[in-house]
Protein backbone atom coordinates (compact mmCIF):
# COMPACT_ATOMS: atom_id res chain seq x y z
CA UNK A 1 66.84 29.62 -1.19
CA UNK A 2 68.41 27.13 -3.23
CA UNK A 3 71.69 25.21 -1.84
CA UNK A 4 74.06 22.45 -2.92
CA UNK A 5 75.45 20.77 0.03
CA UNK A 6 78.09 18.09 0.08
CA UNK A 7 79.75 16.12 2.81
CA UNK A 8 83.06 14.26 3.56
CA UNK A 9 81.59 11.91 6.80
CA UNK A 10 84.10 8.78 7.74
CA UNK A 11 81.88 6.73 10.11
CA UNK A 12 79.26 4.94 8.45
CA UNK A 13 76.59 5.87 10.95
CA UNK A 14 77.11 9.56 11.01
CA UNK A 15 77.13 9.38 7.41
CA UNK A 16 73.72 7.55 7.05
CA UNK A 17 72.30 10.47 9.70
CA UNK A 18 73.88 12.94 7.52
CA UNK A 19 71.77 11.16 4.38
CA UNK A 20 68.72 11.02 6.10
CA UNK A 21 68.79 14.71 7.28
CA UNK A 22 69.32 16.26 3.90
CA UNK A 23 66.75 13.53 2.42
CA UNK A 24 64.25 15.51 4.49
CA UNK A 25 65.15 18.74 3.03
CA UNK A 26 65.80 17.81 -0.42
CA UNK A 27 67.26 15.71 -3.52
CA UNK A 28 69.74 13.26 -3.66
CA UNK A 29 71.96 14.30 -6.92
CA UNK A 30 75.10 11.87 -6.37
CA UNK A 31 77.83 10.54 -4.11
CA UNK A 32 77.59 12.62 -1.12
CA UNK A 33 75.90 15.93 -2.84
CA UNK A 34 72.18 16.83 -2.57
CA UNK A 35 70.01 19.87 -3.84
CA UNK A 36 67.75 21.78 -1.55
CA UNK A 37 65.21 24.37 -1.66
CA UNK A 38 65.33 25.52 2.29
CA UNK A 39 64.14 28.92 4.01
CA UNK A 40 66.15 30.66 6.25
CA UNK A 41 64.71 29.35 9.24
CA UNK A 42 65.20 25.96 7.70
CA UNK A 43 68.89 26.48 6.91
CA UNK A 44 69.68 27.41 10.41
CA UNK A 45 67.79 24.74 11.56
CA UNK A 46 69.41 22.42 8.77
CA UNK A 47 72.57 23.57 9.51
CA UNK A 48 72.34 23.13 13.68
CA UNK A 49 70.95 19.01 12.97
CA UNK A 50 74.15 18.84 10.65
CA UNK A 51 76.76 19.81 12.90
CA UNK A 52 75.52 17.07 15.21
CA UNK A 53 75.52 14.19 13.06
CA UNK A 54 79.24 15.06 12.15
CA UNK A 55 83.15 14.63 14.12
CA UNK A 56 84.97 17.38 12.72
CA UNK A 57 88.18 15.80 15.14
CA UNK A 58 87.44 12.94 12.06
CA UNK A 59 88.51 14.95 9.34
CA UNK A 60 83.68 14.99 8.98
CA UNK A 61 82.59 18.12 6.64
CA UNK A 62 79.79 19.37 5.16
CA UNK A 63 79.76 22.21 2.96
CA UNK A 64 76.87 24.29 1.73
CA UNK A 65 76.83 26.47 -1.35
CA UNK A 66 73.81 28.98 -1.79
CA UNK A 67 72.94 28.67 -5.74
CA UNK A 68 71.57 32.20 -7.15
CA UNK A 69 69.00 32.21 -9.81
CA UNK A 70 71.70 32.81 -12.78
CA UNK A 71 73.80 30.17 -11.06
CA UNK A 72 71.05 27.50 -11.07
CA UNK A 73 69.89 28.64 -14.82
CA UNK A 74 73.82 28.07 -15.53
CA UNK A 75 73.52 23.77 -14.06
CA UNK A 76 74.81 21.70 -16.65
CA UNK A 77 73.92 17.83 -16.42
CA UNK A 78 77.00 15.40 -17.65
CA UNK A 79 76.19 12.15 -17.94
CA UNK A 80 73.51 9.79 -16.77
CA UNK A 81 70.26 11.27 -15.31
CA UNK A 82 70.25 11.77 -11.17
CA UNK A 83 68.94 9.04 -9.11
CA UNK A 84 65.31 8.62 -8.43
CA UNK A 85 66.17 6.93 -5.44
CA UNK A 86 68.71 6.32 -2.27
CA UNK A 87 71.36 3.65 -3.95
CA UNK A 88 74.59 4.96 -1.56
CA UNK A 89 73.11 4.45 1.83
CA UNK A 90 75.34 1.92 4.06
């Protein structure tokens, strides 16, 4: 399945484990959003790692948004291209 996933992390350490985690799974599109094509198993698995890199009592969250076919043949790119490579990490 294909997901979008962004995240809202305020400590600097949870957020680079946040990174790192969806780095695994996927791409890096832009500030705090990445592109993944998981399994199921792998999104419950994805989603367990996530919760424990985050402080919801923080105001932390992550949101995942499963992207249908027509939705993903419906992507529209603004702008410059998508990085090639990590430039955010702190």
């Amino acid at each position: 399945m294909r997901l979008a996933v962004t995240y809202d992390v305020s400590d600097d350490t949870n957020r680079r484990r946040v990174y790192r985690t969806l780095e695994r799974y996927g791409a890096w599109r832009q500030y705090s959003v990445f592109e993944l094509n998981v399994s199921k198993s792998e999104r419950v698995e994805l989603e367990d790692e996530l919760e424990g890199h985050i402080e919801p009592a923080d105001g932390d969250r992550i949101r995942l948004y499963r992207l249908c076919e027509a939705c993903q043949e419906a992507t529209t790119d603004i702008g410059s291209e998508p990085p090639d490579e990590q430039s955010n990490v702190i």
